[in-house]
PDB file of N, CA and C in Angstrom:
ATOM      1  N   UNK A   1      14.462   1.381 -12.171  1.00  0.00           N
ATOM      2  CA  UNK A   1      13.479   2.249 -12.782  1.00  0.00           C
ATOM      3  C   UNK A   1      13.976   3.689 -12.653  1.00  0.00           C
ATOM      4  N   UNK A   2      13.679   4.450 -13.769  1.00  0.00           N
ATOM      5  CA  UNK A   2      14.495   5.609 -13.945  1.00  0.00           C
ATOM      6  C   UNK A   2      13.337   6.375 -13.212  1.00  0.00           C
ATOM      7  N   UNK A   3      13.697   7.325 -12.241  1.00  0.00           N
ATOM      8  CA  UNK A   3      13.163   8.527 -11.929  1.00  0.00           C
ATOM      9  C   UNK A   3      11.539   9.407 -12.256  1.00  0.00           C
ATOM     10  N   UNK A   4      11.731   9.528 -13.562  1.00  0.00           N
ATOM     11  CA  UNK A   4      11.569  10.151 -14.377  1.00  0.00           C
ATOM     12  C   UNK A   4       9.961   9.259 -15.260  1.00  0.00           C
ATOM     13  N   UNK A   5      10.487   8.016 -14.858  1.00  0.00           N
ATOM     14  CA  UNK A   5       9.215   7.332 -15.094  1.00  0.00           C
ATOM     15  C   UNK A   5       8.706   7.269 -13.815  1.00  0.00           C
ATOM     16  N   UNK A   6       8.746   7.278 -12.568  1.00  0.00           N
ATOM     17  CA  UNK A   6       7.796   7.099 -11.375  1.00  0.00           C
ATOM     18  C   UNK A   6       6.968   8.148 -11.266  1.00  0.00           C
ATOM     19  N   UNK A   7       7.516   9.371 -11.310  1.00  0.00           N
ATOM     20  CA  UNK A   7       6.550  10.671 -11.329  1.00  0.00           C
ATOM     21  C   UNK A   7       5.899  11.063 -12.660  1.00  0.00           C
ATOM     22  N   UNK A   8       5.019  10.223 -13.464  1.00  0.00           N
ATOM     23  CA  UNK A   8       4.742  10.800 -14.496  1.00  0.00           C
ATOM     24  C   UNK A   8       2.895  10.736 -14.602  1.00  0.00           C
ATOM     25  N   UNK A   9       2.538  11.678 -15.055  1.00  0.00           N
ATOM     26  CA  UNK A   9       1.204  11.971 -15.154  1.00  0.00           C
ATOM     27  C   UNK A   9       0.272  11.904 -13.956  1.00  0.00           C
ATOM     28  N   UNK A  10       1.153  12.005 -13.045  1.00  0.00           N
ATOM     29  CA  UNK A  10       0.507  12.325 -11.258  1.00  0.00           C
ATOM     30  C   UNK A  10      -0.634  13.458 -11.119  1.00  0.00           C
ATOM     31  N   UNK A  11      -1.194  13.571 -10.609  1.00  0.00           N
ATOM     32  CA  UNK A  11      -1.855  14.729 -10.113  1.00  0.00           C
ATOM     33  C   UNK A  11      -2.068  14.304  -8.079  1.00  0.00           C
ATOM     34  N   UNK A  12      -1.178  15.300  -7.782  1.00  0.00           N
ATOM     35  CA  UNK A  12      -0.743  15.384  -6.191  1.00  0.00           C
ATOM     36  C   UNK A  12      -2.073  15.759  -5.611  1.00  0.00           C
ATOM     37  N   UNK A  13      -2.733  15.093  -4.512  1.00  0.00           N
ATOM     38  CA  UNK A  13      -3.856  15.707  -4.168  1.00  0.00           C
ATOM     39  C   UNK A  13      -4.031  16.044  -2.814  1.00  0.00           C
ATOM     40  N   UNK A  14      -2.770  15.358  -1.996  1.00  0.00           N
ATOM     41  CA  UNK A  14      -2.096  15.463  -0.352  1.00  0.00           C
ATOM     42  C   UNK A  14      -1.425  15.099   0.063  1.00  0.00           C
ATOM     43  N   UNK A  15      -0.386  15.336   0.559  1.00  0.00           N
ATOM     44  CA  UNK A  15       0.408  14.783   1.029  1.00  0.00           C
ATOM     45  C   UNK A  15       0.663  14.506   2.714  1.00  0.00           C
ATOM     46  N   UNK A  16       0.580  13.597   3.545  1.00  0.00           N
ATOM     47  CA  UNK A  16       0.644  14.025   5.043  1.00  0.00           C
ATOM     48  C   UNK A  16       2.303  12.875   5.347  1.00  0.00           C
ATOM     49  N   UNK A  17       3.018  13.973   6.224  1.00  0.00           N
ATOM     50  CA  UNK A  17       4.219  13.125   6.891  1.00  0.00           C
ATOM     51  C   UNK A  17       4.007  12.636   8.625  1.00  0.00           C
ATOM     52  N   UNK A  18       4.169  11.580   8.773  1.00  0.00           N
ATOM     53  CA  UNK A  18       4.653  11.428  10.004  1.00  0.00           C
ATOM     54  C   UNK A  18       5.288  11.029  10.904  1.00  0.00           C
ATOM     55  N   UNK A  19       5.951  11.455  11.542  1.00  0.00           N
ATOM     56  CA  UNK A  19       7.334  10.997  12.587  1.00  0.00           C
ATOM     57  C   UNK A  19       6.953  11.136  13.828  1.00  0.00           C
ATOM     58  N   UNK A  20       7.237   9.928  14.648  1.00  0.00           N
ATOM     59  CA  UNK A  20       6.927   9.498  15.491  1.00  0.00           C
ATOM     60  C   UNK A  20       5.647   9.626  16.079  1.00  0.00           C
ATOM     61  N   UNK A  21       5.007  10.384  16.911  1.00  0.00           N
ATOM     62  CA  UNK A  21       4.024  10.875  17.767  1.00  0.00           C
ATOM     63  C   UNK A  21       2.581  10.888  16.560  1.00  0.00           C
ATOM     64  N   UNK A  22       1.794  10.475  16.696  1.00  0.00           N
ATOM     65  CA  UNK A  22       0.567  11.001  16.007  1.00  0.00           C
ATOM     66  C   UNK A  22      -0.110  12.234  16.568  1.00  0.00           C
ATOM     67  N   UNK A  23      -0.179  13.365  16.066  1.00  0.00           N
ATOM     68  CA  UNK A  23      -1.030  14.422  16.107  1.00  0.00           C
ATOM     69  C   UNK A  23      -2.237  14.108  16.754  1.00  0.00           C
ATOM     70  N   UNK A  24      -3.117  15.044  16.938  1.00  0.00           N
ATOM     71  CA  UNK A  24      -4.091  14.806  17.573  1.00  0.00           C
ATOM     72  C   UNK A  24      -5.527  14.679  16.525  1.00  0.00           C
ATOM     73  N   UNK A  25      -6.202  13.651  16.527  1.00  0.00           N
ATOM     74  CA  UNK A  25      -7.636  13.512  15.725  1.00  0.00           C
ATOM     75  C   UNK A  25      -6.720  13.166  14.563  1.00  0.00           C
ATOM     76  N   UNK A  26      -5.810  12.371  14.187  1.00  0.00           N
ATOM     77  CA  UNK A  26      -5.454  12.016  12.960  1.00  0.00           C
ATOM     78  C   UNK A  26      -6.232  10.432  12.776  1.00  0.00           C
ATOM     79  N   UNK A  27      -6.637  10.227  13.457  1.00  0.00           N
ATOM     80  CA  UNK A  27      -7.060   8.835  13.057  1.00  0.00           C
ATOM     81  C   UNK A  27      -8.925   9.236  13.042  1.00  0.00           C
ATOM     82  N   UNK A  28      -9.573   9.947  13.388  1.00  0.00           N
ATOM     83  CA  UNK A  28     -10.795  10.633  12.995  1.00  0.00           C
ATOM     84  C   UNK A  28     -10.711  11.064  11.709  1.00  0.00           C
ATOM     85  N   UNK A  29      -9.821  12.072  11.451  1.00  0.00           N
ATOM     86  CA  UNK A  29      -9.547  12.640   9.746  1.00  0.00           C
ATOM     87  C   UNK A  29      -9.707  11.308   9.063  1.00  0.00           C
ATOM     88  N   UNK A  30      -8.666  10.869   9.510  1.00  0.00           N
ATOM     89  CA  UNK A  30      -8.115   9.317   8.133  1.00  0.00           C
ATOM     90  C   UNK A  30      -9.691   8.685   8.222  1.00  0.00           C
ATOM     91  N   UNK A  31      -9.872   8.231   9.246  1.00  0.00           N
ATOM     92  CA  UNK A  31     -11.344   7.825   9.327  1.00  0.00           C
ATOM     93  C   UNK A  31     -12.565   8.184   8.219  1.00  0.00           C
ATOM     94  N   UNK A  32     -12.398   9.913   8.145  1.00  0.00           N
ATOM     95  CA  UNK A  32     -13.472  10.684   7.817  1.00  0.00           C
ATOM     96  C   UNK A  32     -12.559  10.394   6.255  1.00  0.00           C
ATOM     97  N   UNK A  33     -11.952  10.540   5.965  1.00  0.00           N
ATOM     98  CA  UNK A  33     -11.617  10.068   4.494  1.00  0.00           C
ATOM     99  C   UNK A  33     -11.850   9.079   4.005  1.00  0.00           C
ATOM    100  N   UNK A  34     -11.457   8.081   4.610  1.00  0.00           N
ATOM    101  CA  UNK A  34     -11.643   6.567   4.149  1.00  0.00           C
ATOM    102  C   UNK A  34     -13.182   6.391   4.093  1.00  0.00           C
ATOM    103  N   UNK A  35     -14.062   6.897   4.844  1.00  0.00           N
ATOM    104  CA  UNK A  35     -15.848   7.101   4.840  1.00  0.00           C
ATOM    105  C   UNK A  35     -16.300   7.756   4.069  1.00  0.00           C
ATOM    106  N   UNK A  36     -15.201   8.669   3.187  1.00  0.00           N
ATOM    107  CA  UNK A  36     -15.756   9.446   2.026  1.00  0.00           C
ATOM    108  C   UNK A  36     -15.073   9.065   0.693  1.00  0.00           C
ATOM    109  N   UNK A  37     -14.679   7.248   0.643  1.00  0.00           N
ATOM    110  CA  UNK A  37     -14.601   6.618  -0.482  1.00  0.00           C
ATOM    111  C   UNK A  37     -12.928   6.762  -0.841  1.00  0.00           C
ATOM    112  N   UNK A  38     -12.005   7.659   0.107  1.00  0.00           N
ATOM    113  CA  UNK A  38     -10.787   8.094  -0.674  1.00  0.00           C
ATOM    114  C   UNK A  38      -9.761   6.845  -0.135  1.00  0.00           C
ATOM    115  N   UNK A  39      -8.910   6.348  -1.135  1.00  0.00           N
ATOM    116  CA  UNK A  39      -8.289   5.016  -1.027  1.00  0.00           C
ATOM    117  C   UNK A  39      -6.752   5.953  -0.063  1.00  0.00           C
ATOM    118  N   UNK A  40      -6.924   5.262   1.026  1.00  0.00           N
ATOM    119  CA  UNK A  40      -5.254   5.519   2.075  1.00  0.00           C
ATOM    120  C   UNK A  40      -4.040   4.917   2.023  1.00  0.00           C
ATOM    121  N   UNK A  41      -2.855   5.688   1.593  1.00  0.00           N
ATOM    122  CA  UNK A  41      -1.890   4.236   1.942  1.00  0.00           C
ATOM    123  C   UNK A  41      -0.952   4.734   3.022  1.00  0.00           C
ATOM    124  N   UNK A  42      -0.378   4.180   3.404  1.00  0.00           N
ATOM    125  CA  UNK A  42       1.078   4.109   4.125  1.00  0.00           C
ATOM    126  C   UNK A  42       2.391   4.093   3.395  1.00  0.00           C
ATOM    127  N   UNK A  43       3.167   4.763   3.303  1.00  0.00           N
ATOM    128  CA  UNK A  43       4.122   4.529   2.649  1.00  0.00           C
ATOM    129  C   UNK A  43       5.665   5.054   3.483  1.00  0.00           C
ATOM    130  N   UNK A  44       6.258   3.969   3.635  1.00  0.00           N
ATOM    131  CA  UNK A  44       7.093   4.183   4.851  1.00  0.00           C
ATOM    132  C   UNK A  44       8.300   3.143   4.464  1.00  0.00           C
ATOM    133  N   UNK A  45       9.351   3.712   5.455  1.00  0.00           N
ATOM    134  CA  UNK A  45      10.519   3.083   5.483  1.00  0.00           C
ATOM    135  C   UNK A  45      10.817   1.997   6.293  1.00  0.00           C
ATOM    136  N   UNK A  46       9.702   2.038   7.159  1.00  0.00           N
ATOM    137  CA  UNK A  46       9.548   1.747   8.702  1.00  0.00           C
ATOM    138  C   UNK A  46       9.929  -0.136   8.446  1.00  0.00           C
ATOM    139  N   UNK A  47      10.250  -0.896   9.572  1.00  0.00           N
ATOM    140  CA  UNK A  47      10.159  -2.048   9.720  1.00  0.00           C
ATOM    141  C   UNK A  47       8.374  -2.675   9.484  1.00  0.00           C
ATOM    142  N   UNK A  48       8.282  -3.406   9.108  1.00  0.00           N
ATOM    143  CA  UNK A  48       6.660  -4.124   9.056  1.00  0.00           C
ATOM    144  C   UNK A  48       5.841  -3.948   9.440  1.00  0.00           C
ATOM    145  N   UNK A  49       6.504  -4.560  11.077  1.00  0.00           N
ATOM    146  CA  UNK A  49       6.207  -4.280  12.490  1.00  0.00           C
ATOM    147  C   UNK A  49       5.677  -3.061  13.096  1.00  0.00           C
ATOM    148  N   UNK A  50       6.606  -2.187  12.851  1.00  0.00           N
ATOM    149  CA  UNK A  50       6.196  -0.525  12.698  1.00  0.00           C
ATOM    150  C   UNK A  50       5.030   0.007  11.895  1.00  0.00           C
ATOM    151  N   UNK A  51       4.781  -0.056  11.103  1.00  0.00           N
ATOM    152  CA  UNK A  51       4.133   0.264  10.302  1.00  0.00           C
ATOM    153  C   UNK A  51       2.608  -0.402  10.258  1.00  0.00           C
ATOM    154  N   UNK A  52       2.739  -1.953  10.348  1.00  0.00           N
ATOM    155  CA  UNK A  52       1.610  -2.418  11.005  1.00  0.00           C
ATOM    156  C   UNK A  52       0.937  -2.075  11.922  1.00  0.00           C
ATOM    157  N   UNK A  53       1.894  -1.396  13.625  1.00  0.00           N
ATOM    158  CA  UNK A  53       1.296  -0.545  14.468  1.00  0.00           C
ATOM    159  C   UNK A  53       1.053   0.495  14.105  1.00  0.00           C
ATOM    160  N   UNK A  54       1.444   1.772  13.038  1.00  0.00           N
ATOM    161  CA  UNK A  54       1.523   2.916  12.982  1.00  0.00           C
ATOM    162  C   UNK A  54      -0.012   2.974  12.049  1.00  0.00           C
ATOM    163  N   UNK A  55      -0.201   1.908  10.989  1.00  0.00           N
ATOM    164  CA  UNK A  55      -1.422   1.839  10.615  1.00  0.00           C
ATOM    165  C   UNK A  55      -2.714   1.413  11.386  1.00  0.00           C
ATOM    166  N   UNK A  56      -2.799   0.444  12.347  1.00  0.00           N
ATOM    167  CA  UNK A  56      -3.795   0.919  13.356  1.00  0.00           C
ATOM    168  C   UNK A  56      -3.503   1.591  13.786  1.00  0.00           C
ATOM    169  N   UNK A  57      -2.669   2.258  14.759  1.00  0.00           N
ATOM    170  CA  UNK A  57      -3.066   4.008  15.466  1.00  0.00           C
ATOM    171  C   UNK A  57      -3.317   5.037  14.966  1.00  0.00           C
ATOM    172  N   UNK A  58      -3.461   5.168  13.290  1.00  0.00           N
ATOM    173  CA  UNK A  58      -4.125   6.295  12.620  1.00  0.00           C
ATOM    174  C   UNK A  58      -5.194   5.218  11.987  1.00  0.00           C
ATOM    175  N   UNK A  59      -5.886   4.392  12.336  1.00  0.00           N
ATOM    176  CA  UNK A  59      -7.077   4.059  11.590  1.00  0.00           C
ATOM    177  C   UNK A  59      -7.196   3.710   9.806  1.00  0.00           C
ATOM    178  N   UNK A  60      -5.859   3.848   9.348  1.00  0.00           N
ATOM    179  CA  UNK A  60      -5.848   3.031   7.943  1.00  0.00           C
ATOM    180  C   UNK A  60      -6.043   1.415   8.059  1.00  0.00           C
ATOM    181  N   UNK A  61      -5.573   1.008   9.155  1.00  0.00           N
ATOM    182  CA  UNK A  61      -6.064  -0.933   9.561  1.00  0.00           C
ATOM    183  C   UNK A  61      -6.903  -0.819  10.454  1.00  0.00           C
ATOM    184  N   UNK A  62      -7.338  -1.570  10.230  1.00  0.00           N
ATOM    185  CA  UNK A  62      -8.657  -1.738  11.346  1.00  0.00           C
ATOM    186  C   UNK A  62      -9.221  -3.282  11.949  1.00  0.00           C
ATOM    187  N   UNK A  63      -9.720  -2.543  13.095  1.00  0.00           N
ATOM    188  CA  UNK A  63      -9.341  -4.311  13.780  1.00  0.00           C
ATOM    189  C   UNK A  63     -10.484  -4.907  13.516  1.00  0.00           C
ATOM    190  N   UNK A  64     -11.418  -4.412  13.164  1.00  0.00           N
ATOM    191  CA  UNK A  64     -12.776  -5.063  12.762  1.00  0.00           C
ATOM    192  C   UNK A  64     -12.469  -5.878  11.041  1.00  0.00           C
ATOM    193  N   UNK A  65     -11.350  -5.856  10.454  1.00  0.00           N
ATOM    194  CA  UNK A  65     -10.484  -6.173   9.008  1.00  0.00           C
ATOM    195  C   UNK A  65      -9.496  -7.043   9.003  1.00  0.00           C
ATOM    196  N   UNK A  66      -9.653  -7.857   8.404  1.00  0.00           N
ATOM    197  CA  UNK A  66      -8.837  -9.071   8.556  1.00  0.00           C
ATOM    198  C   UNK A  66      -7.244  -7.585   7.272  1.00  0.00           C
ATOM    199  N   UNK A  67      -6.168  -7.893   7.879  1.00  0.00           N
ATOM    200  CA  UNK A  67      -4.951  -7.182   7.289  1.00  0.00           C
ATOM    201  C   UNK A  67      -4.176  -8.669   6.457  1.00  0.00           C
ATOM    202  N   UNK A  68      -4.360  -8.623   4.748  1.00  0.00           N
ATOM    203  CA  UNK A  68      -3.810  -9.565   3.891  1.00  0.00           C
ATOM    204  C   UNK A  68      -2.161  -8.565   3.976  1.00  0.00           C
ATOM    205  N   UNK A  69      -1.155  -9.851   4.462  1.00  0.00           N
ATOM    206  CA  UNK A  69       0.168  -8.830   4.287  1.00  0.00           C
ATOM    207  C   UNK A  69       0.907  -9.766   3.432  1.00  0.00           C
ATOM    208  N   UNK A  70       1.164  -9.058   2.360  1.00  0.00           N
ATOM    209  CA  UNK A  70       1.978  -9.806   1.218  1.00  0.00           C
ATOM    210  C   UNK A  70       3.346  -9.685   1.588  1.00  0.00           C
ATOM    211  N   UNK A  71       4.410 -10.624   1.121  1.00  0.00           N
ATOM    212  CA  UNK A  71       5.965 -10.320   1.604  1.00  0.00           C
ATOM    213  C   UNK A  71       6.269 -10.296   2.998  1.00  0.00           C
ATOM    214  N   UNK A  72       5.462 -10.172   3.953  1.00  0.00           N
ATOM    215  CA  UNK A  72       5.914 -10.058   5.139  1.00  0.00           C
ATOM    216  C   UNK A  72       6.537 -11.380   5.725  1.00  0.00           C
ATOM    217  N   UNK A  73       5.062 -12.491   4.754  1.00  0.00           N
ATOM    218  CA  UNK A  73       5.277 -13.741   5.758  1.00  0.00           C
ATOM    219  C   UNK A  73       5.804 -14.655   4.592  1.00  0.00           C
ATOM    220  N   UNK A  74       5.844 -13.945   3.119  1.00  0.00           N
ATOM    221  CA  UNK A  74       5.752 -15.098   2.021  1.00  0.00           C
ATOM    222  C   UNK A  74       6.034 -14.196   1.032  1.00  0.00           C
ATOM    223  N   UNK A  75       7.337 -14.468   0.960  1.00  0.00           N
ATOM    224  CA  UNK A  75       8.714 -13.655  -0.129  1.00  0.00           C
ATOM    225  C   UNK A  75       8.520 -14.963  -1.469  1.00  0.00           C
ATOM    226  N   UNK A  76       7.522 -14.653  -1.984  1.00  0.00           N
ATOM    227  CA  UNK A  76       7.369 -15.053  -3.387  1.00  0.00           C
ATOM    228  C   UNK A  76       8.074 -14.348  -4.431  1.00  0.00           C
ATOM    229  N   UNK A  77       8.569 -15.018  -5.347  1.00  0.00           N
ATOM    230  CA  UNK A  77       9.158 -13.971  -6.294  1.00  0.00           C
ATOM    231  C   UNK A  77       8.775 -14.532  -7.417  1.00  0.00           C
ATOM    232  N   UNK A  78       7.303 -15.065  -7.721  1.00  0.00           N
ATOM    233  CA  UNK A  78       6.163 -15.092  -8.628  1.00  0.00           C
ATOM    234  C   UNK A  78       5.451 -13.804  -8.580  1.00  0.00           C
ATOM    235  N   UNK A  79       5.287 -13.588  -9.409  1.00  0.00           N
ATOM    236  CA  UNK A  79       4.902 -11.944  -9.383  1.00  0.00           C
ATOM    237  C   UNK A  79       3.497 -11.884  -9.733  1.00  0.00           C
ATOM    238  N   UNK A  80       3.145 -12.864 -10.947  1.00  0.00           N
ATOM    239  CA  UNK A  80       1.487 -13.562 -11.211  1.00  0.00           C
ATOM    240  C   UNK A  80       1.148 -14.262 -10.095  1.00  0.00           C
ATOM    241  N   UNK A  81       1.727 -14.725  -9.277  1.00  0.00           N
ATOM    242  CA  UNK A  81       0.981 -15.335  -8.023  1.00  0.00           C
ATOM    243  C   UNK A  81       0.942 -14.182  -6.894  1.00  0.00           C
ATOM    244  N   UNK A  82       1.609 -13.203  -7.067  1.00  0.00           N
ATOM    245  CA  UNK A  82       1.337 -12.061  -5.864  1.00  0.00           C
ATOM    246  C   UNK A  82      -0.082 -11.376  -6.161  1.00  0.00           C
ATOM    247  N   UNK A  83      -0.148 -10.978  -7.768  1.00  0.00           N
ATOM    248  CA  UNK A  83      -1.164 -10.178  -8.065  1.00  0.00           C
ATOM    249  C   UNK A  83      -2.628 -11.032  -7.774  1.00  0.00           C
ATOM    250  N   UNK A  84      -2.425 -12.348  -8.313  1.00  0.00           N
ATOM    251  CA  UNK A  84      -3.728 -13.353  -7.938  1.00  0.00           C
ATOM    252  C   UNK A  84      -4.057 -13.087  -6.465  1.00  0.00           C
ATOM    253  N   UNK A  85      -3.149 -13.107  -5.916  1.00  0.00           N
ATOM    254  CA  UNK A  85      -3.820 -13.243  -4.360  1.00  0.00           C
ATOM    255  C   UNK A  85      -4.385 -12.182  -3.824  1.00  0.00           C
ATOM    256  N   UNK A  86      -3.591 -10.775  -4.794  1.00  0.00           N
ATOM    257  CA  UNK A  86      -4.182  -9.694  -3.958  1.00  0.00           C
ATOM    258  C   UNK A  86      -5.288  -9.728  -4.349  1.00  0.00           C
ATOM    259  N   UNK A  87      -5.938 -10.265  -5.885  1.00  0.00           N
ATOM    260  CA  UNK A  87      -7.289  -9.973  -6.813  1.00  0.00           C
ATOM    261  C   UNK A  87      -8.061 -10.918  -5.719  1.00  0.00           C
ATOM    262  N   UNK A  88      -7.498 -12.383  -5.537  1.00  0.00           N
ATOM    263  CA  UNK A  88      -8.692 -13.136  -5.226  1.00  0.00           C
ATOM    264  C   UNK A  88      -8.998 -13.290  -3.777  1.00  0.00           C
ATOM    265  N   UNK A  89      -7.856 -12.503  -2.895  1.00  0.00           N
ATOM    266  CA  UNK A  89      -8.005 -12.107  -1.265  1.00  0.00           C
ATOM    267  C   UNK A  89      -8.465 -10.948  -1.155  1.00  0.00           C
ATOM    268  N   UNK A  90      -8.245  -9.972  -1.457  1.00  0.00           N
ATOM    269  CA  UNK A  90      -8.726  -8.276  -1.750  1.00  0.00           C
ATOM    270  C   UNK A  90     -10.058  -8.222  -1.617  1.00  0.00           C
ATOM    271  N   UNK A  91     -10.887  -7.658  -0.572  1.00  0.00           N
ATOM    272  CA  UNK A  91     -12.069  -7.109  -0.510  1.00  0.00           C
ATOM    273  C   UNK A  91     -11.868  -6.119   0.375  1.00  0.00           C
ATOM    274  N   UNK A  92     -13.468  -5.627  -0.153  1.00  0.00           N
ATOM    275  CA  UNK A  92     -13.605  -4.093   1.248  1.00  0.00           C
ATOM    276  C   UNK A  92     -13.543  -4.662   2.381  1.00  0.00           C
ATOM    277  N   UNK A  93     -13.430  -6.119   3.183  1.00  0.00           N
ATOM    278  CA  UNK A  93     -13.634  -6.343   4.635  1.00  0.00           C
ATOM    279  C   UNK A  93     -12.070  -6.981   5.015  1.00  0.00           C
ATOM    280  N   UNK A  94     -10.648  -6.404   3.700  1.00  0.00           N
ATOM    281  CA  UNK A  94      -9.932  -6.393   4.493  1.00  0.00           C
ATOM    282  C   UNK A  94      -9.211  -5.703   3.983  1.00  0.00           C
ATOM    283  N   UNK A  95      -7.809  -5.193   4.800  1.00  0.00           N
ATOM    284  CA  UNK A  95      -7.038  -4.185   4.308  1.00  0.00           C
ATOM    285  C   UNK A  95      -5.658  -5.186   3.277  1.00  0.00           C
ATOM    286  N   UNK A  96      -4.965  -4.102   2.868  1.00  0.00           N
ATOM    287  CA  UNK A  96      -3.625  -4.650   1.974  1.00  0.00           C
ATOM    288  C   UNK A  96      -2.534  -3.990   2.349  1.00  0.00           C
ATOM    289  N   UNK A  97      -1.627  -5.067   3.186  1.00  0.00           N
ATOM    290  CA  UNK A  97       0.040  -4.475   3.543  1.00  0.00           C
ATOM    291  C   UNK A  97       0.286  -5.496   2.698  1.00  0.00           C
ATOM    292  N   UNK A  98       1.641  -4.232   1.738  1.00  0.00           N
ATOM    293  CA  UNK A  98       2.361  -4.929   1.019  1.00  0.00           C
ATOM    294  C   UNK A  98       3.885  -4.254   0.722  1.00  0.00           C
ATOM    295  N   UNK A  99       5.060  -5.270   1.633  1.00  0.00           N
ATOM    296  CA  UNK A  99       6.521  -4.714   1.676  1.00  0.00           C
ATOM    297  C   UNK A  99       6.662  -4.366   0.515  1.00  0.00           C
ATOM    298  N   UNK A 100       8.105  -3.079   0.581  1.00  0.00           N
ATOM    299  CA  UNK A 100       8.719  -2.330  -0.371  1.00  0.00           C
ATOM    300  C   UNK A 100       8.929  -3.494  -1.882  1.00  0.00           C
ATOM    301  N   UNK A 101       9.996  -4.753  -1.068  1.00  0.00           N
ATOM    302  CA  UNK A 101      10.654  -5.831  -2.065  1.00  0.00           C
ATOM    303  C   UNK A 101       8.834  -5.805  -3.122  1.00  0.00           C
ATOM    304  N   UNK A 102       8.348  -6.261  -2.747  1.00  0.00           N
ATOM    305  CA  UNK A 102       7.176  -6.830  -3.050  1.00  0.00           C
ATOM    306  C   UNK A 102       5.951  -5.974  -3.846  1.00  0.00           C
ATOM    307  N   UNK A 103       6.494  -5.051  -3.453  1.00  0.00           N
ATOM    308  CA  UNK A 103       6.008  -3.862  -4.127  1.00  0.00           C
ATOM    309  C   UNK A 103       6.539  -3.692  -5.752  1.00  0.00           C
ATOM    310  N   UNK A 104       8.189  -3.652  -5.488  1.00  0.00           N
ATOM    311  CA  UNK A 104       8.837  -3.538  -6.439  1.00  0.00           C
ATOM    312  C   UNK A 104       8.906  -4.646  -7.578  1.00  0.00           C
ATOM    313  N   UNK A 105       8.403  -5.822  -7.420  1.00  0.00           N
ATOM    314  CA  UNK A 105       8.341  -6.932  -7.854  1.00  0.00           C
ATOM    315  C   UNK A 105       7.288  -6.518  -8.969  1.00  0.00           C
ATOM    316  N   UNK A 106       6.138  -6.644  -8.144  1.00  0.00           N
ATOM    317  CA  UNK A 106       4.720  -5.661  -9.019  1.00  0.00           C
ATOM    318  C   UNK A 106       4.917  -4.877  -9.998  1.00  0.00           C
ATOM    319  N   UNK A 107       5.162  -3.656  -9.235  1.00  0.00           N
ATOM    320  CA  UNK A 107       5.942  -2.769 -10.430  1.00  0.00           C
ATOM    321  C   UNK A 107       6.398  -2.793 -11.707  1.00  0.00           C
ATOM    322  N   UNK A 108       7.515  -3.778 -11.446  1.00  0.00           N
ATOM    323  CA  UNK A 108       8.612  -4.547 -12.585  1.00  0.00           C
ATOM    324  C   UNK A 108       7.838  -5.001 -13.573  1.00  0.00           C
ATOM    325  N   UNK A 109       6.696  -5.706 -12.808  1.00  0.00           N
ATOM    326  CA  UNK A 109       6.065  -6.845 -13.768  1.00  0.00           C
ATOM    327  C   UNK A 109       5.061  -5.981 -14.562  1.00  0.00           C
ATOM    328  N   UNK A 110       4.598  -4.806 -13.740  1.00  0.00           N
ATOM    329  CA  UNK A 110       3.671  -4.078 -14.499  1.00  0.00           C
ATOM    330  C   UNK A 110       4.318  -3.681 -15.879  1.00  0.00           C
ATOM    331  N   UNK A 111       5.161  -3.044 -15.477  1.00  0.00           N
ATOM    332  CA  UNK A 111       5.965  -2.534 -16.740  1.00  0.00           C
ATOM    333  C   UNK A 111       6.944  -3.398 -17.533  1.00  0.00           C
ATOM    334  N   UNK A 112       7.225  -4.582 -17.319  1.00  0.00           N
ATOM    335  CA  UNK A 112       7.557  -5.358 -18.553  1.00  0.00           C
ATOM    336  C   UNK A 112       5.814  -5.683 -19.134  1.00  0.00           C
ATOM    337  N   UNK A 113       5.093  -5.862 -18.648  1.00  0.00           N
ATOM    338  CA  UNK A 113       3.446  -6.265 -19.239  1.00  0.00           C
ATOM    339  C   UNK A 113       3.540  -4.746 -20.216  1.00  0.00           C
ATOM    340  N   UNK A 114       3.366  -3.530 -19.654  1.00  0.00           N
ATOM    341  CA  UNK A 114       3.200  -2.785 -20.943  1.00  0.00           C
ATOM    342  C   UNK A 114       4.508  -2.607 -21.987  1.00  0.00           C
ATOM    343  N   UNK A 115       5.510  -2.894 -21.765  1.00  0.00           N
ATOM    344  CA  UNK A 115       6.511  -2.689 -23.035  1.00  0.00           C
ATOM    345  C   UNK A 115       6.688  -3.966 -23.726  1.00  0.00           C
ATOM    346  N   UNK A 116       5.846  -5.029 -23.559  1.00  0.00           N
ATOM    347  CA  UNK A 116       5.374  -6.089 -24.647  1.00  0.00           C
ATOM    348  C   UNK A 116       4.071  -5.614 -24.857  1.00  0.00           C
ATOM    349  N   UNK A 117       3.349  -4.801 -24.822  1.00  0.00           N
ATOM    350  CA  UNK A 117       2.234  -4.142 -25.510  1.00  0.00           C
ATOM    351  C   UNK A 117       2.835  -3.595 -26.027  1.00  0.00           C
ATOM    352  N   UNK A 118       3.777  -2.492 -26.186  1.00  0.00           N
ATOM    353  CA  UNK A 118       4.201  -1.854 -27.247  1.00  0.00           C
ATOM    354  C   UNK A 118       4.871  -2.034 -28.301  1.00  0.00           C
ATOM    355  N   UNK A 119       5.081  -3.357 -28.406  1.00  0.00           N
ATOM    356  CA  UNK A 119       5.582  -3.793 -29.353  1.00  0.00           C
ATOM    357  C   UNK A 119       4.471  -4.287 -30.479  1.00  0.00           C
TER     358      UNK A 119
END
């Protein structure tokens, strides 16, 4: 995917980085966001593992939430069976980890779906 199509018609509304250490009251903030309807993600380089911990210690997972993790445990490369599961597992009472591969899979599929619409 070219560049040039990932950044298009964005509107940036925050950006937060973090390396190693969590700041202090970052998981109150994230908290106080996620309570005021705004959707959180993670987006990281990190191992799974990592990232799975790094999302409970800022409060984007939560242990009271069952965590659906796509790709982690089940490297499908059905791409209509990834999206089904997120539609028909996906609720507000649980969260969604979903690896880079798996991500990119999505993606792909999104955009071959719209350039057979444009035809």
């Amino acid at each position: 995917m070219a560049e040039e199509d990932l950044e298009k018609d964005l509107i940036l509304i925050g950006v937060s980085g973090l390396a190693d250490k969590l700041q202090e009251d970052v998981k109150e903030c994230i908290s106080d966001f996620i309570d005021a309807g705004m959707k959180v993600w993670i987006v990281t380089g990190d191992k799974d593992s990592t990232a799975y911990s790094i999302g409970h210690d800022c409060g984007i997972l939560s242990e009271q939430r069952e965590t659906l993790r796509l790709g982690m445990t089940n490297e499908s490369d059905d791409a209509q069976k990834l999206m089904d599961q997120i539609i028909n597992e996906s609720s507000e009472n649980k969260d969604l980890m979903i690896s880079g591969t798996t991500l990119s899979k999505l993606i792909e599929t999104v955009e071959s779906v719209k350039d057979l619409n444009k035809r």
